[in-house]
Protein backbone atom coordinates (compact mmCIF):
# COMPACT_ATOMS: atom_id res chain seq x y z
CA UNK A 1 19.26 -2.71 -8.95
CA UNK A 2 20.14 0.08 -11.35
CA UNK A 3 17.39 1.69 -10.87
CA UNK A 4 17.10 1.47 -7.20
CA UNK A 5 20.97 3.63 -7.36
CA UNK A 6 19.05 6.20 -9.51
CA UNK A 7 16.31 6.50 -6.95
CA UNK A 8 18.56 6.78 -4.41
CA UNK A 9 20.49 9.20 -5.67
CA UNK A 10 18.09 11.42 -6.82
CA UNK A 11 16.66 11.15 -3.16
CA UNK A 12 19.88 12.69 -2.11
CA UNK A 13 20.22 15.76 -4.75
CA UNK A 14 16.05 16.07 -3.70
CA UNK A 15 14.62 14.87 -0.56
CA UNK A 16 11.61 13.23 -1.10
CA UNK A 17 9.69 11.50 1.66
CA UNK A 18 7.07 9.61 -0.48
CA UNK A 19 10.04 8.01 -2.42
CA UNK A 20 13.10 8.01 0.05
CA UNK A 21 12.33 3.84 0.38
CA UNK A 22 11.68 3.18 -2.88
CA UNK A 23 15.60 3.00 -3.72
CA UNK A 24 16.35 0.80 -1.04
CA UNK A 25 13.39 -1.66 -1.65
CA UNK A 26 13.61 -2.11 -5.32
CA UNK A 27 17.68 -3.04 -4.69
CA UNK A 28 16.67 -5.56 -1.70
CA UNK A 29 13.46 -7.28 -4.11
CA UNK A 30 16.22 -7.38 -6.87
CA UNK A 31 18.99 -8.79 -4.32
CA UNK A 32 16.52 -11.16 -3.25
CA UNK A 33 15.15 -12.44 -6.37
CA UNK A 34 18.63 -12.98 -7.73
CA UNK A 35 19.28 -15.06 -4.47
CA UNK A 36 16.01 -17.11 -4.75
CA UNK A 37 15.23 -17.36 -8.12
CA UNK A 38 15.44 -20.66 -9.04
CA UNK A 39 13.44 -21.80 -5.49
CA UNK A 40 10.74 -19.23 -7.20
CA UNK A 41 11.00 -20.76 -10.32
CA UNK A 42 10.88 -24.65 -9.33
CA UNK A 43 8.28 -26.39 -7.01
CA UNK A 44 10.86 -28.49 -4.64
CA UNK A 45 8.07 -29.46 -2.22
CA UNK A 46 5.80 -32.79 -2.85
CA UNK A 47 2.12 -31.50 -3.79
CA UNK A 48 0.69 -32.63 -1.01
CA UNK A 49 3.16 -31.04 1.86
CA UNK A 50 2.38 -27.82 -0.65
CA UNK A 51 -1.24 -28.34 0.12
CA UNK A 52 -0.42 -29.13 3.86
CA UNK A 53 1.36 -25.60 4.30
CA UNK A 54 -0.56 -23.34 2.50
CA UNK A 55 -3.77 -24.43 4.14
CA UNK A 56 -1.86 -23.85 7.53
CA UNK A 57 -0.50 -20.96 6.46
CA UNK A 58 -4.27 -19.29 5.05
CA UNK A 59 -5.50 -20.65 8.53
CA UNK A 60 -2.74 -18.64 10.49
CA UNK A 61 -3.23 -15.35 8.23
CA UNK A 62 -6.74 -15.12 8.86
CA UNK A 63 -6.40 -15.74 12.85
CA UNK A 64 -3.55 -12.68 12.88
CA UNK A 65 -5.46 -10.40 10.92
CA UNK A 66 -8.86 -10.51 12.85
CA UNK A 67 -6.11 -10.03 16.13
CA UNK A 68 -4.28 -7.33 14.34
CA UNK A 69 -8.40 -5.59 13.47
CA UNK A 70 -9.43 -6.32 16.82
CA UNK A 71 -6.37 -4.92 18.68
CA UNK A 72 -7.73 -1.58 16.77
CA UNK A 73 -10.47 -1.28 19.13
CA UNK A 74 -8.32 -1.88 22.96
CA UNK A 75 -6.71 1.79 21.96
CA UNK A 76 -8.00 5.46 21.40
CA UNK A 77 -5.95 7.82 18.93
CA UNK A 78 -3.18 5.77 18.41
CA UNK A 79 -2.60 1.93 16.54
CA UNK A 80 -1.09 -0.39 19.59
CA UNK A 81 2.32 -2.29 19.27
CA UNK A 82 0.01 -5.33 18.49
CA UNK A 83 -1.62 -4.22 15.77
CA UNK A 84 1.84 -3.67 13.74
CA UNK A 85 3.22 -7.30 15.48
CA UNK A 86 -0.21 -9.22 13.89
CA UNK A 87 0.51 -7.74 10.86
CA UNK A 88 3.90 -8.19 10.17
CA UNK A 89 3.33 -11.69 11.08
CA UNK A 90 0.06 -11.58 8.98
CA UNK A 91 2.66 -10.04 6.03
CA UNK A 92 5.29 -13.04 6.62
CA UNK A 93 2.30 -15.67 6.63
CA UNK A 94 1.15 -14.11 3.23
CA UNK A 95 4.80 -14.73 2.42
CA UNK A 96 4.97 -18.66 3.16
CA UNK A 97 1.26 -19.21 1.41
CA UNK A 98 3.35 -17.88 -1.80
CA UNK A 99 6.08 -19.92 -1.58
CA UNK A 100 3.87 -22.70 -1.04
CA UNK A 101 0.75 -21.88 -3.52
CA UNK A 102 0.65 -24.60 -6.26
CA UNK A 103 -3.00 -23.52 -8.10
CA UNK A 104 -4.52 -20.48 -9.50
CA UNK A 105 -7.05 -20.26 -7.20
CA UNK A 106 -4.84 -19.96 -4.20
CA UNK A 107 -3.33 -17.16 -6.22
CA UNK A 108 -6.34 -15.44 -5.89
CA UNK A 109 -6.87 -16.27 -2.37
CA UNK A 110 -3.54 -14.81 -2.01
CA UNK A 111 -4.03 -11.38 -4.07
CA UNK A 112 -7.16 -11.06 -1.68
CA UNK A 113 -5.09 -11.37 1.41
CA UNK A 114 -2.31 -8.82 0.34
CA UNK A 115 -5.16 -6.07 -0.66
CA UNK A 116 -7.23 -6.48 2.63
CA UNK A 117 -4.09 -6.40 4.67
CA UNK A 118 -2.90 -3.03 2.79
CA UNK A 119 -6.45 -1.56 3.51
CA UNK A 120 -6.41 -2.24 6.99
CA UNK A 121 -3.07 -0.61 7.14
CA UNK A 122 -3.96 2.59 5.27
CA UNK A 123 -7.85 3.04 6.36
CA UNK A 124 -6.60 2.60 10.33
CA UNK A 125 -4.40 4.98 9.73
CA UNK A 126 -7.51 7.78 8.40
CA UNK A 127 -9.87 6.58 11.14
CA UNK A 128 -8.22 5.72 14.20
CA UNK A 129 -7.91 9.17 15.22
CA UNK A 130 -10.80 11.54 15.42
CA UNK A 131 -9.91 14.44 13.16
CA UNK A 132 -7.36 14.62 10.58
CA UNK A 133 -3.61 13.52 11.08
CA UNK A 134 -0.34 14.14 10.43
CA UNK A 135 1.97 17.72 9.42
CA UNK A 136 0.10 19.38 6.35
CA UNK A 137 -3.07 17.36 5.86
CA UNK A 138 -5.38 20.57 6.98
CA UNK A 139 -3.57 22.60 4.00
CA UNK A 140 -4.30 19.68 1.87
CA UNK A 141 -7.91 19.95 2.94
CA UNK A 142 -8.07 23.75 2.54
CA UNK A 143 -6.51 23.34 -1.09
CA UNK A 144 -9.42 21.11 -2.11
CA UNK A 145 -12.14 23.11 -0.14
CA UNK A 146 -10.78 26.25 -2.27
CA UNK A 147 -11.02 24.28 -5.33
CA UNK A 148 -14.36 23.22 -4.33
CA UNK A 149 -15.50 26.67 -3.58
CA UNK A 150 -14.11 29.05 -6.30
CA UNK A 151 -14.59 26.36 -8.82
CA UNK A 152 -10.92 26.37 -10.38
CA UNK A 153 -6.99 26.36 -8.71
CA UNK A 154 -6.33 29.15 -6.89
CA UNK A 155 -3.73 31.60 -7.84
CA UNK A 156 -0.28 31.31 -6.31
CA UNK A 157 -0.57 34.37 -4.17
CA UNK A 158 -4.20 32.78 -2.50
CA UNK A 159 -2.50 29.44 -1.78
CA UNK A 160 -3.06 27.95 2.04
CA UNK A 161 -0.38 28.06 4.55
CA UNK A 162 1.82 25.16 4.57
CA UNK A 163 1.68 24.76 0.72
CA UNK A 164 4.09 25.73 -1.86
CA UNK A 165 3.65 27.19 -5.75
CA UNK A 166 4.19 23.33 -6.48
CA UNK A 167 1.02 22.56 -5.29
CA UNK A 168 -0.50 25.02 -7.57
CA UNK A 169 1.24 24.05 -10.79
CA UNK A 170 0.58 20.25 -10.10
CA UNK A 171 -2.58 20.09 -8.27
CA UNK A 172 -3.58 16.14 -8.61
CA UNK A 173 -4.46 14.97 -5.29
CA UNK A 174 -6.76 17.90 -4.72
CA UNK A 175 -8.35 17.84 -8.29
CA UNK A 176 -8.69 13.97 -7.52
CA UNK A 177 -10.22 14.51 -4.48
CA UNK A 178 -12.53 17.57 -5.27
CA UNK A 179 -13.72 15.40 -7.86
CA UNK A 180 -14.77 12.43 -6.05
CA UNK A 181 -16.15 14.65 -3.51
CA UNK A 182 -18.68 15.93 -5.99
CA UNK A 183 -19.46 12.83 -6.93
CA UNK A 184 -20.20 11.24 -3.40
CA UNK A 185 -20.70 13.97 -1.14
CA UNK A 186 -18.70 11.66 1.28
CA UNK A 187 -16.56 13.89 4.50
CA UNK A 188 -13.01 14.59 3.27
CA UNK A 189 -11.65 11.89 5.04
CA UNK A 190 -14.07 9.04 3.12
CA UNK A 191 -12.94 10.97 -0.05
CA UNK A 192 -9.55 11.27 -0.19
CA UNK A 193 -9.57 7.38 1.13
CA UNK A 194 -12.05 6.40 -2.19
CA UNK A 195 -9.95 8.44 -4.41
CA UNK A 196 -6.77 8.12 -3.77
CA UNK A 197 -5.79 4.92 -1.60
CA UNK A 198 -7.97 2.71 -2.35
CA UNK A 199 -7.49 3.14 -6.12
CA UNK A 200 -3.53 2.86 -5.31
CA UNK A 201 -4.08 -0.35 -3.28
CA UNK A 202 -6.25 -2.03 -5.94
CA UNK A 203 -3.57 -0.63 -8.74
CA UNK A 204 -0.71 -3.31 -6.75
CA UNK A 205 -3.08 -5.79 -8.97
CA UNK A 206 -0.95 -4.67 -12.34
CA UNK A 207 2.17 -5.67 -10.43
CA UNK A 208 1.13 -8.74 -10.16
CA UNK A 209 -0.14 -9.55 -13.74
CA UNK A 210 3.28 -7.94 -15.13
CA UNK A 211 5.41 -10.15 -12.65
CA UNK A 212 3.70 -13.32 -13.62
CA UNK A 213 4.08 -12.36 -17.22
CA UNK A 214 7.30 -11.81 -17.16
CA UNK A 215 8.78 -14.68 -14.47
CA UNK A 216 5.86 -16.44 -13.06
CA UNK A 217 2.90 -16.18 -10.53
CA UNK A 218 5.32 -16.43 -7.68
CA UNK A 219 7.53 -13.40 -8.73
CA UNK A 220 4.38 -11.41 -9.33
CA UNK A 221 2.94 -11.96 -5.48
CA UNK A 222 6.04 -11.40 -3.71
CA UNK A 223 6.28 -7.83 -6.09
CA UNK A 224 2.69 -6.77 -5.05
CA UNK A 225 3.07 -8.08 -1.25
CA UNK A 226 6.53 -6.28 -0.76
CA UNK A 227 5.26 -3.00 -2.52
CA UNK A 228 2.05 -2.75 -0.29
């Protein structure tokens, strides 16, 4: 909760849009967990009704989440309504089949769902629309095709429009991304998605190992689910 302030706070001295939910989220997962830690921590339901509910629950999931993919393809250059409705549900189902998981190997079943559900929601977001989205992705993309072309950073003065100096000084995401690009010869889009989403979806996995280390398997799928 502490550190959800700090986050916070420093969100308010520095705007930052990446990390302006952060704050908030890590207070409400600590809220909650204080709230519903010992129904986390103790199996209240008989092992069969366990069984009975996460089956139901895995059947549900699946049936929301090929809606929520399908619904993809009844719109051009936008998601529809239904897509985010199937997978909150789809989210909230996940939700239930970790409350009501009793074995390892529904775990995994679980760690699957959260991961597939968290692609869907970051690749539809690359591909639904034809060319590339959103306020300074095409600076992004001249940043790396600089990189790519000159063969180091750029100076500060040579920087594209609708970049800062930061950029320059802490160039990451376009290093990361001119890399993989040499490596696959992939279109930018296909790159930046194989080097920098999908290795932050699959990295949710360490959340889960440290939450069931610390507390149990429980604690660590709720962490991963709520921070996808």
């Amino acid at each position: 909760i502490l550190l959800g302030i700090i986050i916070s706070l420093s969100n308010l001295i520095r705007l930052n849009t990446f990390t302006i939910t952060l704050g908030p989220i890590l207070i409400l997962i600590s809220l909650l967990y204080l709230f519903l830690r010992r129904k986390l921590l103790s199996n209240q339901l008989q092992p069969e009704t366990q069984r009975i509910i996460f089956l139901s629950a895995t059947i549900v999931f699946w049936i929301t989440f090929s809606i929520s993919i399908y619904s993809l393809s009844t719109e051009i250059l936008h998601r529809p309504a239904l897509y985010f409705i199937m997978t909150a549900i789809s989210a909230a189902i996940i939700g239930v089949q970790i409350f009501s998981s009793a074995h390892k190997s529904a775990n995994f079943l679980i760690v699957l769902g959260i991961i597939i559900l968290s692609l869907s929601l970051r690749a539809s977001a690359y591909w639904v629309f034809p060319s590339l989205a959103g306020s300074d992705t095409w600076a992004h993309y001249s940043m790396t095709k600089a990189i790519l072309s000159i063969g180091h950073i750029p100076e500060s003065t040579a920087i594209p429009a609708g970049l800062t100096e930061m950029h320059t000084h802490f160039p990451i995401f376009h290093l990361n991304v001119g890399a993989m690009k040499l490596i696959t010869g992939v279109d930018y889009k296909m790159t930046v998605f194989l080097s920098t989403t999908l290795p932050m979806v699959l990295a949710t996995g360490f959340v889960f190992l440290i939450g069931s280390t610390l507390i149990n398997a429980k604690v660590g799928l709720l962490s991963m689910l709520l921070l996808n």
